[in-house]
Protein backbone atom coordinates (compact mmCIF):
# COMPACT_ATOMS: atom_id res chain seq x y z
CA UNK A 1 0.00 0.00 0.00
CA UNK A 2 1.78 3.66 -0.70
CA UNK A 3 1.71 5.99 1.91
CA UNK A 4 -1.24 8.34 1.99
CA UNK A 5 -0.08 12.11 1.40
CA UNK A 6 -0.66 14.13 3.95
CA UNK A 7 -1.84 17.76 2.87
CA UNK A 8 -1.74 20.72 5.68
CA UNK A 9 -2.71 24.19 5.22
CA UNK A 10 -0.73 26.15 7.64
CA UNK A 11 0.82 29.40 8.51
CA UNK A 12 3.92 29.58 10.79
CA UNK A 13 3.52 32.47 13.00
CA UNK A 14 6.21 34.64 15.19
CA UNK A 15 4.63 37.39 17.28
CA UNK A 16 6.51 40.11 18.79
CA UNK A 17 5.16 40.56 22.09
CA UNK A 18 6.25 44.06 22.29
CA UNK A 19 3.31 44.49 19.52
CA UNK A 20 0.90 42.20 20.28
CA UNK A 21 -2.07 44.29 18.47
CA UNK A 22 -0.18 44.89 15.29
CA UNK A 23 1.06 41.13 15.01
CA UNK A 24 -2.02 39.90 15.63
CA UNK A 25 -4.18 42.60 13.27
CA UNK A 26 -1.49 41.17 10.90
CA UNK A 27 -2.21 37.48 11.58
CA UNK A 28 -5.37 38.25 11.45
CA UNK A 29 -5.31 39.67 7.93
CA UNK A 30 -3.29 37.17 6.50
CA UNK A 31 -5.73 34.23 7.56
CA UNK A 32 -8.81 36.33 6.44
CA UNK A 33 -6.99 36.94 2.97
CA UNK A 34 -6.44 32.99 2.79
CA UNK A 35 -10.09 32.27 3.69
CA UNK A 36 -11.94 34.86 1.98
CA UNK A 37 -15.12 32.78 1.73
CA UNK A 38 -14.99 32.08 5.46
CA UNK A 39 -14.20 35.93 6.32
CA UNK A 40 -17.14 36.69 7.74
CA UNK A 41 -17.81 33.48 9.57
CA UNK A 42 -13.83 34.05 10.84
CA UNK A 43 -14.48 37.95 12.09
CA UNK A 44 -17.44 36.91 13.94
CA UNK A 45 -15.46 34.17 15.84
CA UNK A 46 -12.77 36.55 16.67
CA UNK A 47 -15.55 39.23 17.43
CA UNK A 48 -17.33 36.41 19.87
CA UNK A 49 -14.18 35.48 21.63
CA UNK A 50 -12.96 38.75 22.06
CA UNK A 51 -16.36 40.19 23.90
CA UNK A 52 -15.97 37.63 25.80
CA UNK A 53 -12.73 38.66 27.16
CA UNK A 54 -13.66 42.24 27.04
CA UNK A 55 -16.55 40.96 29.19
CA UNK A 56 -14.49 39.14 31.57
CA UNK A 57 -12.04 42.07 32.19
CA UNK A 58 -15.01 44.40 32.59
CA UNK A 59 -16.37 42.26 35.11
CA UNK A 60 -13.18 41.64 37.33
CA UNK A 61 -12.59 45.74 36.95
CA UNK A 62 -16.17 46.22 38.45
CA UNK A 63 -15.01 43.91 40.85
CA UNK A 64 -12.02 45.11 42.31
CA UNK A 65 -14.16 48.88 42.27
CA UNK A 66 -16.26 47.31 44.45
CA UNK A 67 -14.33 45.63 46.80
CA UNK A 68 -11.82 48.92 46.83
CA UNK A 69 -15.29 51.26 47.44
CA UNK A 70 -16.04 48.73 50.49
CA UNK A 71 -12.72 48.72 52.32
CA UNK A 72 -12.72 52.36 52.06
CA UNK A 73 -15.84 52.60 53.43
CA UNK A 74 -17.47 54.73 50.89
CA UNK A 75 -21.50 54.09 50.28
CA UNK A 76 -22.91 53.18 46.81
């Protein structure tokens, strides 16, 4: 039997964590550019994952407010 070939679609990535937003807006592009009939589909994953972790943030913040307002005493 021959060997099967093995096909992969990949991109090798190196960020520089310095600049994480223009890396990744790069990343981003390049995938979206390689993709373009799953663009939308692709944006609204990123969009979905990244309220989410907006979300989260927002919601620790609020927290830490909170707990500073109540050790300082101050009334909501």
């Amino acid at each position: 039997m021959k060997p099967v070939a093995k096909i992969k679609s990949t991109l090798d990535i190196q960020l520089d964590l310095t600049r994480p937003v223009e890396d990744l807006t790069e990343v981003i592009s390049a995938v979206i550019a390689s993709q373009p009939a799953r663009r939308k589909e692709i944006l609204t994953g990123l969009d979905i994952a990244v309220g989410n972790a907006l979300a989260e943030i927002q919601s620790q913040e609020e927290k830490d407010q909170k707990t500073n307002d109540d050790s300082s005493g101050k009334v909501s």
